[in-house]
PDB file of N, CA and C in Angstrom:
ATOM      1  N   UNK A   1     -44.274  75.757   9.315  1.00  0.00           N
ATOM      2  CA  UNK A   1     -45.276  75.036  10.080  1.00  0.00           C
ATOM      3  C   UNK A   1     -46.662  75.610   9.756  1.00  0.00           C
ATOM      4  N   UNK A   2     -47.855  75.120   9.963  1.00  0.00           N
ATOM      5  CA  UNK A   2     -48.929  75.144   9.633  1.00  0.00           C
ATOM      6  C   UNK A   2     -50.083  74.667  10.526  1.00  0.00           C
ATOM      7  N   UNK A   3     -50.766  75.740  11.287  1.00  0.00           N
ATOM      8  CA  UNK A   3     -51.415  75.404  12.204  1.00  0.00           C
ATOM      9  C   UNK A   3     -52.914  75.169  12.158  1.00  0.00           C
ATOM     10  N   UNK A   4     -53.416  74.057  12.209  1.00  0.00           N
ATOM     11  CA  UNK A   4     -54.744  73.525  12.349  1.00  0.00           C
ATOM     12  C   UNK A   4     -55.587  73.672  13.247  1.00  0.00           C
ATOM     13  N   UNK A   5     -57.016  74.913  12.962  1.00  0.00           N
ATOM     14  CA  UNK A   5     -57.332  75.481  14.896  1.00  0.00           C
ATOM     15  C   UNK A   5     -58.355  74.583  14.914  1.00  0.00           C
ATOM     16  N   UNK A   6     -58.719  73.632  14.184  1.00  0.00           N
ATOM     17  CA  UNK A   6     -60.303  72.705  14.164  1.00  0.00           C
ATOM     18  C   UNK A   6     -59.462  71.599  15.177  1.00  0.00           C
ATOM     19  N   UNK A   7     -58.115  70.718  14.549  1.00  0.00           N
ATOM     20  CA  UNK A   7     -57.673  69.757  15.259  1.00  0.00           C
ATOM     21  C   UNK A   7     -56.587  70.016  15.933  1.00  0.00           C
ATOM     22  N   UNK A   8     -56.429  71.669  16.553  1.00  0.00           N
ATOM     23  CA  UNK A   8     -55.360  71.941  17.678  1.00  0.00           C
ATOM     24  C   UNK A   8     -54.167  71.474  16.682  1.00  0.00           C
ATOM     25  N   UNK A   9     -53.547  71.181  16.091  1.00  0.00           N
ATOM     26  CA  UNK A   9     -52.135  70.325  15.408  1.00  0.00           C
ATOM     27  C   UNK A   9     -51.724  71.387  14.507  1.00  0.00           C
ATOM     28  N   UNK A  10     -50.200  71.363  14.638  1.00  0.00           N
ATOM     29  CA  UNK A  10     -49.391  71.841  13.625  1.00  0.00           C
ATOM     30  C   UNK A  10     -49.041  70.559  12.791  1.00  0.00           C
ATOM     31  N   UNK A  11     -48.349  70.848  11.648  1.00  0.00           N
ATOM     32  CA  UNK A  11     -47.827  70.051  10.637  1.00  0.00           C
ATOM     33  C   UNK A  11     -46.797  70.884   9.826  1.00  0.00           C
ATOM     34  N   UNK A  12     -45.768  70.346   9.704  1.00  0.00           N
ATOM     35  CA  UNK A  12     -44.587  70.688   9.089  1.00  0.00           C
ATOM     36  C   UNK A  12     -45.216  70.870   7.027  1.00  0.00           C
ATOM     37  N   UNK A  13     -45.233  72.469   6.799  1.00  0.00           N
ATOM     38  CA  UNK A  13     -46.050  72.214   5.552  1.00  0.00           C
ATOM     39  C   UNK A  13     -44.323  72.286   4.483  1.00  0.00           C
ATOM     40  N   UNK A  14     -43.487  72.811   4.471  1.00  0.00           N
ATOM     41  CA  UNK A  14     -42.059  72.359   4.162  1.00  0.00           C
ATOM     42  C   UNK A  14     -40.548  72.488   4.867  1.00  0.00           C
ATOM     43  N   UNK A  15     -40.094  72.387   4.171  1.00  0.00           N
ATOM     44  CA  UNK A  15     -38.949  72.268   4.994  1.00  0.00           C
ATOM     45  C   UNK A  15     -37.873  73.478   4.711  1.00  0.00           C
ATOM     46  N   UNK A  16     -36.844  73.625   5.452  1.00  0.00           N
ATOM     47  CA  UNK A  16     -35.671  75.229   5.235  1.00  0.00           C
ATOM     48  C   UNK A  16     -36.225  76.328   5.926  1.00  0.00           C
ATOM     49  N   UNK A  17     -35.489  77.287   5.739  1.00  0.00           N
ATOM     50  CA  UNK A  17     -35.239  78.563   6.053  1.00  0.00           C
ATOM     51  C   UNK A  17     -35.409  79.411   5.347  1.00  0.00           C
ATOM     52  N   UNK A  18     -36.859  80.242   5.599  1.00  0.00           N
ATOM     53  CA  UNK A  18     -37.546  81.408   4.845  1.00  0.00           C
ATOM     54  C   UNK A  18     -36.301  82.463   4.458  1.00  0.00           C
ATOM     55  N   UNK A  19     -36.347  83.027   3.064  1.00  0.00           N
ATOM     56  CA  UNK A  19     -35.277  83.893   3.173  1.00  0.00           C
ATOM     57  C   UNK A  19     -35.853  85.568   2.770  1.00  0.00           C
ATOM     58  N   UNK A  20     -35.100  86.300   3.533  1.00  0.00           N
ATOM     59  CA  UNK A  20     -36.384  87.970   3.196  1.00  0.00           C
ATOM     60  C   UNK A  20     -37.164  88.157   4.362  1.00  0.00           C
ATOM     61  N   UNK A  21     -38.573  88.194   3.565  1.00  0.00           N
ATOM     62  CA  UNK A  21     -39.619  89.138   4.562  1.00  0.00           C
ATOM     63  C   UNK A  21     -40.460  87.680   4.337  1.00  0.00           C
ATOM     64  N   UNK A  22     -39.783  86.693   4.265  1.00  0.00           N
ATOM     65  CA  UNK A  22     -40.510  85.273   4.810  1.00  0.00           C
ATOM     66  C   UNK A  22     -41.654  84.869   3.774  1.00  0.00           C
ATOM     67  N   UNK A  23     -43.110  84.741   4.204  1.00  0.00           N
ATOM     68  CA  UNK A  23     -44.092  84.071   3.399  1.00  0.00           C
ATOM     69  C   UNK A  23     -45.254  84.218   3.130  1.00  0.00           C
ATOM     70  N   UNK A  24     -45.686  84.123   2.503  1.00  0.00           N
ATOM     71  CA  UNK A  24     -46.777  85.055   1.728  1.00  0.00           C
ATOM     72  C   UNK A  24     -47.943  83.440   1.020  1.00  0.00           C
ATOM     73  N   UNK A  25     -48.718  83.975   1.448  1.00  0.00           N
ATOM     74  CA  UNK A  25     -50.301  83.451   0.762  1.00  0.00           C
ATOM     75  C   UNK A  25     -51.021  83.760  -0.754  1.00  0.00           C
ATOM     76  N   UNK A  26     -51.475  82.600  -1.126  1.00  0.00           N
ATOM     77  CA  UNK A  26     -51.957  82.925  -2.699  1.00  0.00           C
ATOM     78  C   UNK A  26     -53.100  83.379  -2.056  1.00  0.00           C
ATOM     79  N   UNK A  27     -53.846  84.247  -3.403  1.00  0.00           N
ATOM     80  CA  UNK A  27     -54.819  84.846  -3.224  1.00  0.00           C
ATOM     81  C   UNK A  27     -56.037  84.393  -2.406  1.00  0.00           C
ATOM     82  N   UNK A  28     -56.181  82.216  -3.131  1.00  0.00           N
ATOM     83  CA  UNK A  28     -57.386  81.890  -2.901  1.00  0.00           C
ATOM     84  C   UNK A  28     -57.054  80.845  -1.755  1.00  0.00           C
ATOM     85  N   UNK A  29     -55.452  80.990  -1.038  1.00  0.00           N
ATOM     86  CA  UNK A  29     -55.233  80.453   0.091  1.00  0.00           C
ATOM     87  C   UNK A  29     -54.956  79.040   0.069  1.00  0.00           C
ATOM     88  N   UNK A  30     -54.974  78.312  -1.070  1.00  0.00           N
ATOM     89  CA  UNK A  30     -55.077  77.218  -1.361  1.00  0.00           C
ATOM     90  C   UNK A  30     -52.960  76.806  -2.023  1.00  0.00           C
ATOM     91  N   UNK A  31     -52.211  77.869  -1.468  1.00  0.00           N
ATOM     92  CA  UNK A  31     -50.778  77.858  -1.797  1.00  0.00           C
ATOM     93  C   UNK A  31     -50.034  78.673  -0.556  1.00  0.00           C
ATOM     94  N   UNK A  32     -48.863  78.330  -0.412  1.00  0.00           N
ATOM     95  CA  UNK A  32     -47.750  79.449   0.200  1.00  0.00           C
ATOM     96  C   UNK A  32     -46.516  79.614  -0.180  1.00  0.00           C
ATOM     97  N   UNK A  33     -46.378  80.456  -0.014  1.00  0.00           N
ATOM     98  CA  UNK A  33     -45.131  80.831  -1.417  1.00  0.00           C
ATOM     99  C   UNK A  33     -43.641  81.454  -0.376  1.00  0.00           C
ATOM    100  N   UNK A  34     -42.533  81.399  -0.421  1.00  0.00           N
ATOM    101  CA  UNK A  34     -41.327  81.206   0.464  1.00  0.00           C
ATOM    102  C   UNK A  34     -40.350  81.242  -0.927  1.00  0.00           C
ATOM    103  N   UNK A  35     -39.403  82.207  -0.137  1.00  0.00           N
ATOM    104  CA  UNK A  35     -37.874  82.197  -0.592  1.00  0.00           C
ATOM    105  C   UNK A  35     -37.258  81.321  -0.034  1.00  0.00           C
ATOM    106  N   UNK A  36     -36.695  80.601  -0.021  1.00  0.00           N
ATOM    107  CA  UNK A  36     -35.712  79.263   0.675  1.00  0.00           C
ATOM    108  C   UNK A  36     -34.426  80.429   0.215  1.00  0.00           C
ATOM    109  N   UNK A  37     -33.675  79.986   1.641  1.00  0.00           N
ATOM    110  CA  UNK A  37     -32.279  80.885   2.197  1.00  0.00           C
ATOM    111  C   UNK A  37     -31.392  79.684   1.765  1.00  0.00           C
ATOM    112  N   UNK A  38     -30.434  79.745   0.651  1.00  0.00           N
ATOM    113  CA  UNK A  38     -29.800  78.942   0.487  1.00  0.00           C
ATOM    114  C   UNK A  38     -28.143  79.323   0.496  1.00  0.00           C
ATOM    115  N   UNK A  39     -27.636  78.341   0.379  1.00  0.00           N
ATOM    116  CA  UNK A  39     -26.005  78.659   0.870  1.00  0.00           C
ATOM    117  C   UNK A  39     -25.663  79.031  -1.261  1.00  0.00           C
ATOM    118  N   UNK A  40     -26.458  78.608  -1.794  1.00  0.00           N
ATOM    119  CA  UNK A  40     -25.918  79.722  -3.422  1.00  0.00           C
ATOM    120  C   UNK A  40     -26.121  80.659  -3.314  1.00  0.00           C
ATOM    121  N   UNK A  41     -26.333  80.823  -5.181  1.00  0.00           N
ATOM    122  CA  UNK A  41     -26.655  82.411  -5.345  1.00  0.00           C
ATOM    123  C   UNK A  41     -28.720  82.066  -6.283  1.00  0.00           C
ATOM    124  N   UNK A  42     -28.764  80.964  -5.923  1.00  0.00           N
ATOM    125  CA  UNK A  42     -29.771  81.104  -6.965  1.00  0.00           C
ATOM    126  C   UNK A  42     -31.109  81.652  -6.114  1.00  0.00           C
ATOM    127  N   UNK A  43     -31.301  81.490  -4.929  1.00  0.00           N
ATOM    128  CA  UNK A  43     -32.151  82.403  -3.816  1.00  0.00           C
ATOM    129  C   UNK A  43     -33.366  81.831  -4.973  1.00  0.00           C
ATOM    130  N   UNK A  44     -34.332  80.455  -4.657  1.00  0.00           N
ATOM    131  CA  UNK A  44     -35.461  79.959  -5.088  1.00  0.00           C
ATOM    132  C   UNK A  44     -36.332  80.765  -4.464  1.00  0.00           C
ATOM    133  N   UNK A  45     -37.685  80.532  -5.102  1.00  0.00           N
ATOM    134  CA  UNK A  45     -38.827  80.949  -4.749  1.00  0.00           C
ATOM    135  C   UNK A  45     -39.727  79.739  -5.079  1.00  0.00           C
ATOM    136  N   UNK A  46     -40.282  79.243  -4.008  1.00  0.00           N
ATOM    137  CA  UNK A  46     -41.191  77.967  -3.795  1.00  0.00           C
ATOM    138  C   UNK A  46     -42.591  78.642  -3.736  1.00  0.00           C
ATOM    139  N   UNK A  47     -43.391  77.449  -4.163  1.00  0.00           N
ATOM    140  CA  UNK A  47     -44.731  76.998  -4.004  1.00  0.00           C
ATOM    141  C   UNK A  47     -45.340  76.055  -3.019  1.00  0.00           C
ATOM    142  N   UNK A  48     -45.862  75.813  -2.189  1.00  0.00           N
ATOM    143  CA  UNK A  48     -46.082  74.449  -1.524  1.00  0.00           C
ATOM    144  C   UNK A  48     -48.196  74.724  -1.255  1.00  0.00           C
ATOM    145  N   UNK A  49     -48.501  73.492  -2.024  1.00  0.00           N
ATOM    146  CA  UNK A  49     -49.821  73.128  -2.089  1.00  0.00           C
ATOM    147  C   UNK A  49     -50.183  73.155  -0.525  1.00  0.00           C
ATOM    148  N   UNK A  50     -51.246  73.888   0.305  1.00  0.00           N
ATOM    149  CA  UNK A  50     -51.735  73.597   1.339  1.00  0.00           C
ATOM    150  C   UNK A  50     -52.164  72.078   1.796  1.00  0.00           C
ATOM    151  N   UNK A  51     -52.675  71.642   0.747  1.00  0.00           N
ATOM    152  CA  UNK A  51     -53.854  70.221   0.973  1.00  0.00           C
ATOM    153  C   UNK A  51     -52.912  69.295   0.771  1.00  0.00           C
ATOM    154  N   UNK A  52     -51.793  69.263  -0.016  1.00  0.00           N
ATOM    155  CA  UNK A  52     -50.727  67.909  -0.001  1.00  0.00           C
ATOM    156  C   UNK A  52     -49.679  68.066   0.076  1.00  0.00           C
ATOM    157  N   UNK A  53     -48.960  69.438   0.913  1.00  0.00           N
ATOM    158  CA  UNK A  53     -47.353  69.831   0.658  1.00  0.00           C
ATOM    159  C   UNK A  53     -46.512  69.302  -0.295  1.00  0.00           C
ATOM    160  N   UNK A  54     -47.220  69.406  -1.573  1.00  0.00           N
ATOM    161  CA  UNK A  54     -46.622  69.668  -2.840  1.00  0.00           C
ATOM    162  C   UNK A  54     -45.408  71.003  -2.990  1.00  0.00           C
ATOM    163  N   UNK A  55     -44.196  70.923  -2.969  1.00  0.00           N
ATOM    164  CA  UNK A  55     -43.196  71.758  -3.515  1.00  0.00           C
ATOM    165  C   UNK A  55     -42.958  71.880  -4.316  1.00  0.00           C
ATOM    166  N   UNK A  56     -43.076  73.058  -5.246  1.00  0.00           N
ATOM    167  CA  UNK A  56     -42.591  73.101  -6.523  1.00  0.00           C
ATOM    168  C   UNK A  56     -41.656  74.701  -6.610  1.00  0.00           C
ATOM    169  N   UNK A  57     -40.728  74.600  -7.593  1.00  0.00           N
ATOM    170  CA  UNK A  57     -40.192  75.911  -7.815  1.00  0.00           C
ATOM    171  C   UNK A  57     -40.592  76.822  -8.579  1.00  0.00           C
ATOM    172  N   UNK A  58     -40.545  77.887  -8.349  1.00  0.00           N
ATOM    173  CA  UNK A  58     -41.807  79.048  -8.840  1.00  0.00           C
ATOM    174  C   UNK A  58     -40.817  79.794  -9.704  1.00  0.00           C
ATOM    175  N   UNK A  59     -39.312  79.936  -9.131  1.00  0.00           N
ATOM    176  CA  UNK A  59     -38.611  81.021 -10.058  1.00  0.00           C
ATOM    177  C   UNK A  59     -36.983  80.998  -9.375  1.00  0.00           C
ATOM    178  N   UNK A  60     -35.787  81.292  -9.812  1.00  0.00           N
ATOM    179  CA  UNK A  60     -34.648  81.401  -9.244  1.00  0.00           C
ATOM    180  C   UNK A  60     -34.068  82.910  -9.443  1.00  0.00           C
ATOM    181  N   UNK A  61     -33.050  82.882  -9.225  1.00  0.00           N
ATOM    182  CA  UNK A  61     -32.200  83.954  -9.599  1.00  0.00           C
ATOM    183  C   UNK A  61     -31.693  83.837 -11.249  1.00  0.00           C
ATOM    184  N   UNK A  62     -31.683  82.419 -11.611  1.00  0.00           N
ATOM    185  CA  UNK A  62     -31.312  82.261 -12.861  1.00  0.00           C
ATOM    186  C   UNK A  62     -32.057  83.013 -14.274  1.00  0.00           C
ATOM    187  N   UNK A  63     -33.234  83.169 -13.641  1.00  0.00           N
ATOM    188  CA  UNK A  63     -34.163  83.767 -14.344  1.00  0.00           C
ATOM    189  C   UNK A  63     -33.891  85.246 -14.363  1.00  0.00           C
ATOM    190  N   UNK A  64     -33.218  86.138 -13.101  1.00  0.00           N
ATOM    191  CA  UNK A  64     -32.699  87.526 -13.895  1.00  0.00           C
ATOM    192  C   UNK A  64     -31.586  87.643 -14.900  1.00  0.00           C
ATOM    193  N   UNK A  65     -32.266  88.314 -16.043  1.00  0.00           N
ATOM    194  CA  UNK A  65     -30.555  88.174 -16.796  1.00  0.00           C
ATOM    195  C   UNK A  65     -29.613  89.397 -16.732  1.00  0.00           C
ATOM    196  N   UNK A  66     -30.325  90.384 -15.744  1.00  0.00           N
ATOM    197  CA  UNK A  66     -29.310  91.659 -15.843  1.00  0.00           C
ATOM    198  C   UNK A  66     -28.154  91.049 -14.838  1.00  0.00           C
ATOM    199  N   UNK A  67     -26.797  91.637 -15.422  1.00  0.00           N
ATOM    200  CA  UNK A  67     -25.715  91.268 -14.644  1.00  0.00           C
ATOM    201  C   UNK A  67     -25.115  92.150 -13.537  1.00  0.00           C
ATOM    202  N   UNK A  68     -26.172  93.138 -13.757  1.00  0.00           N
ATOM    203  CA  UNK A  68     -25.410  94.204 -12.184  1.00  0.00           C
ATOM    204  C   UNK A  68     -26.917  93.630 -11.148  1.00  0.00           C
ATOM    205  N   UNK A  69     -27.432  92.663 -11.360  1.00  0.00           N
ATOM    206  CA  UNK A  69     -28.659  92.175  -9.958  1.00  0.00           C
ATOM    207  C   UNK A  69     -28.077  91.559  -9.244  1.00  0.00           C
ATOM    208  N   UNK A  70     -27.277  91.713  -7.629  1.00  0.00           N
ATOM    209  CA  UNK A  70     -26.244  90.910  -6.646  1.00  0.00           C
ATOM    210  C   UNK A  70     -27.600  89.852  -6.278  1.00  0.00           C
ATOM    211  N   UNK A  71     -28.692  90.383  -5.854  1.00  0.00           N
ATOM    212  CA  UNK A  71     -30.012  89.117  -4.836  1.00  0.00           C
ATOM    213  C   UNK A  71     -30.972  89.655  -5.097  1.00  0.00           C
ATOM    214  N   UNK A  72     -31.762  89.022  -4.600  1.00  0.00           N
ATOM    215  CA  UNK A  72     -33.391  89.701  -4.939  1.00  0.00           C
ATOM    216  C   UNK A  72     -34.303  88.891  -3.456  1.00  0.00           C
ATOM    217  N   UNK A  73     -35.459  89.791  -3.142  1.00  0.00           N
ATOM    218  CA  UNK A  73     -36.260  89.473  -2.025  1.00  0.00           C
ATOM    219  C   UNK A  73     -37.338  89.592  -2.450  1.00  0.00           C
ATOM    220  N   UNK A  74     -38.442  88.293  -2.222  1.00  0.00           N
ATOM    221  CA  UNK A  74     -39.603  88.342  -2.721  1.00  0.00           C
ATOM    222  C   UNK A  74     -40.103  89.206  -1.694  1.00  0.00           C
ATOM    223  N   UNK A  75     -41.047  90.522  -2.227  1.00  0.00           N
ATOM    224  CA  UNK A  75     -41.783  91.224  -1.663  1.00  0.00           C
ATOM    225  C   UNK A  75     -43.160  91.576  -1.186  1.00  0.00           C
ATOM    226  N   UNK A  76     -43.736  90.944  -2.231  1.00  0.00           N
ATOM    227  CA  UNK A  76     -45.241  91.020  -2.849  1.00  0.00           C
ATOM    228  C   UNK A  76     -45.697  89.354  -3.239  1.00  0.00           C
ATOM    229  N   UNK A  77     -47.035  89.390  -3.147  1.00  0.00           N
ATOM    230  CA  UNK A  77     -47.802  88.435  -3.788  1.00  0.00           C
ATOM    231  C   UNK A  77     -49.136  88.766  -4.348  1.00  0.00           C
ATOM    232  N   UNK A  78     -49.333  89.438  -5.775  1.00  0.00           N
ATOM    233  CA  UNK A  78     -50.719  89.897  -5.844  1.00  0.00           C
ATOM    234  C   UNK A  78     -51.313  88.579  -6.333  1.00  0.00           C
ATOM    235  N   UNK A  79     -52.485  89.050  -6.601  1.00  0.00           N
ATOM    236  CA  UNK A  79     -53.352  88.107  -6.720  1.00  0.00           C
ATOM    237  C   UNK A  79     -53.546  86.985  -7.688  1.00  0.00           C
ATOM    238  N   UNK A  80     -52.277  87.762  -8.762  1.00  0.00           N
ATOM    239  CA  UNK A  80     -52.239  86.595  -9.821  1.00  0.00           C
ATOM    240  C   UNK A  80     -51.618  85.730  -9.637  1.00  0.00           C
ATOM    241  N   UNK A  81     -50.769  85.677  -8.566  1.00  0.00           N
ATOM    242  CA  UNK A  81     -49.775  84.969  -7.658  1.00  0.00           C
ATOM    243  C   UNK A  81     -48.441  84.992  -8.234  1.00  0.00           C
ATOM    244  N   UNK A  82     -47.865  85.844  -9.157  1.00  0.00           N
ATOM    245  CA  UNK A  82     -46.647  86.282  -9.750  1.00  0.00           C
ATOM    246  C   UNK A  82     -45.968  86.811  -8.604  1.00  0.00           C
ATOM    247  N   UNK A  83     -44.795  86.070  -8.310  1.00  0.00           N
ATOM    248  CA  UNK A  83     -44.058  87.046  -6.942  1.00  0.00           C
ATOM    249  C   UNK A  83     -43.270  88.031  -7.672  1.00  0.00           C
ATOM    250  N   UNK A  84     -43.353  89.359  -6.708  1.00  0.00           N
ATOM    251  CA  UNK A  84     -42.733  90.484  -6.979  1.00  0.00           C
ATOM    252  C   UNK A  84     -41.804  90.427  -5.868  1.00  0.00           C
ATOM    253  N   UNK A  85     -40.132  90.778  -6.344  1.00  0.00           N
ATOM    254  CA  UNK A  85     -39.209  91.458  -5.841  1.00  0.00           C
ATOM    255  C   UNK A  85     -38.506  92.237  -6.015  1.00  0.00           C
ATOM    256  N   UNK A  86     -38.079  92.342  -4.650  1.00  0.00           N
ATOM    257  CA  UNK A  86     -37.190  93.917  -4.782  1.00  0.00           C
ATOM    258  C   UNK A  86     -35.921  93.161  -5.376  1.00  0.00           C
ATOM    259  N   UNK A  87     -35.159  94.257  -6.073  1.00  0.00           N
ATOM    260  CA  UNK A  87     -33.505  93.689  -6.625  1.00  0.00           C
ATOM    261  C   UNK A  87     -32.621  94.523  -6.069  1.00  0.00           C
ATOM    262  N   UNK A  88     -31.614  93.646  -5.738  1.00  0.00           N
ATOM    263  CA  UNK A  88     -29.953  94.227  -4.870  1.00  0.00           C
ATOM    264  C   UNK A  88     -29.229  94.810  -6.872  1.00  0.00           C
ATOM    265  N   UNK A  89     -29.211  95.476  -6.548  1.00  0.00           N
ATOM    266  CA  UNK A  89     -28.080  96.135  -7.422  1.00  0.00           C
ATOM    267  C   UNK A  89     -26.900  96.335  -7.547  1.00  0.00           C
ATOM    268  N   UNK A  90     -25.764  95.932  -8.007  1.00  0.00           N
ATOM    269  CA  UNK A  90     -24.332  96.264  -7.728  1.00  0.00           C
ATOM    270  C   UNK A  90     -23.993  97.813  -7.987  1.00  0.00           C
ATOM    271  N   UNK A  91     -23.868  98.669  -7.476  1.00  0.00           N
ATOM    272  CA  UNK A  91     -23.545 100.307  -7.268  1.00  0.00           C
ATOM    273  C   UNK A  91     -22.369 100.744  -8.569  1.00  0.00           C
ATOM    274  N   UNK A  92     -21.498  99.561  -8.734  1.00  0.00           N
ATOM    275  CA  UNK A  92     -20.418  99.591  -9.452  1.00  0.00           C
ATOM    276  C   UNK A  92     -20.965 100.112 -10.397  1.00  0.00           C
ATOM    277  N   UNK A  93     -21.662 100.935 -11.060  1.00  0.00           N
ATOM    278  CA  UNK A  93     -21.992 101.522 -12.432  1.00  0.00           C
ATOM    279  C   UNK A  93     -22.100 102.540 -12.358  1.00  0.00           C
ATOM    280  N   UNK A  94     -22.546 103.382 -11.134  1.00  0.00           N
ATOM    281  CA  UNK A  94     -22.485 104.423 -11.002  1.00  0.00           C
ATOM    282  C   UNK A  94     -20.734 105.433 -11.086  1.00  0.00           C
ATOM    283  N   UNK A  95     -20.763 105.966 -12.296  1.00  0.00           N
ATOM    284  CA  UNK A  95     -19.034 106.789 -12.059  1.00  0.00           C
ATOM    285  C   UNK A  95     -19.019 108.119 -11.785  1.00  0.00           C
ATOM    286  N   UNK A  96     -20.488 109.041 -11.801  1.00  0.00           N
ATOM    287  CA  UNK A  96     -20.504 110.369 -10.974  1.00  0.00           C
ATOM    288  C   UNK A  96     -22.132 110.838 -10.535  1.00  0.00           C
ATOM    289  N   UNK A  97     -22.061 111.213  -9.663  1.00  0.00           N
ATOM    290  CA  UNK A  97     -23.124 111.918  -9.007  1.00  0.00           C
ATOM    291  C   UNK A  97     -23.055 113.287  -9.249  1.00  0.00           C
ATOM    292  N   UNK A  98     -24.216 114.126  -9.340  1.00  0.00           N
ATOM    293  CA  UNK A  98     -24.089 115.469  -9.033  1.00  0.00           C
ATOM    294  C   UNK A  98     -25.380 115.448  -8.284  1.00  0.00           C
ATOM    295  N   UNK A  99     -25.233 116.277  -7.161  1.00  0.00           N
ATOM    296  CA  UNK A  99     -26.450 116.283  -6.367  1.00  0.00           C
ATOM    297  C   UNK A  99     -26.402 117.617  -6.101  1.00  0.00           C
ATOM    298  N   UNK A 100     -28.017 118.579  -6.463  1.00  0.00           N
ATOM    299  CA  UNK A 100     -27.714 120.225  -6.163  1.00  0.00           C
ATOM    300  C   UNK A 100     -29.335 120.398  -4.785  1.00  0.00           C
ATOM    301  N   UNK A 101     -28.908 120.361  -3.654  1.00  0.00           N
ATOM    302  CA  UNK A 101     -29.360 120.674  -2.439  1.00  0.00           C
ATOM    303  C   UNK A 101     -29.881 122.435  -2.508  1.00  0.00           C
ATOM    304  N   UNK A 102     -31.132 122.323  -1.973  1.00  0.00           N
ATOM    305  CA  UNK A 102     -31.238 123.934  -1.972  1.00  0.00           C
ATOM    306  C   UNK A 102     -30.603 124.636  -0.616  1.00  0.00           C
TER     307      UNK A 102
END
């Protein structure tokens, strides 16, 4: 939703369920950028134009090609508007630890 304080009104700017740490603003405010929570594995990352709720897809999961990445959470939005996320890792690779505690 998207709230208008000149004409009091919200407006539905897209539609779904933010997924993560939710939604994040382009630099020059003129975009908002959202993980859509989906029942796959491809966990999108949207665009939606402020001025005409234009949706477009910004990036998927398809786009990581390492095969131990389980999900990923958009984290960041700098200014170039490249979303940064964190990556779920599958642990399964790890076969020994040594840890020396003082």
């Amino acid at each position: 939703m998207l709230f208008d304080p000149v004409r009091k009104q919200r407006s539905e700017l897209a539609d779904g369920v933010p997924y993560g740490w939710g939604i994040r603003w382009s630099a020059d405010s003129k975009y908002v950028y959202y993980q859509h929570l989906y029942s796959g594995e491809e966990q999108p990352i949207f665009s939606v134009r402020v001025s005409d709720h234009k949706v477009e897809q910004v990036t998927s999961a398809r786009q990581i090609l390492r095969a131990d990445v389980l999900s990923y959470t958009m984290t960041r939005l700098p200014p170039d508007n490249s979303p940064l996320a964190s990556l779920v890792h599958n642990n399964s690779d790890i076969f020994a630890l040594e840890l020396d505690l003082p």
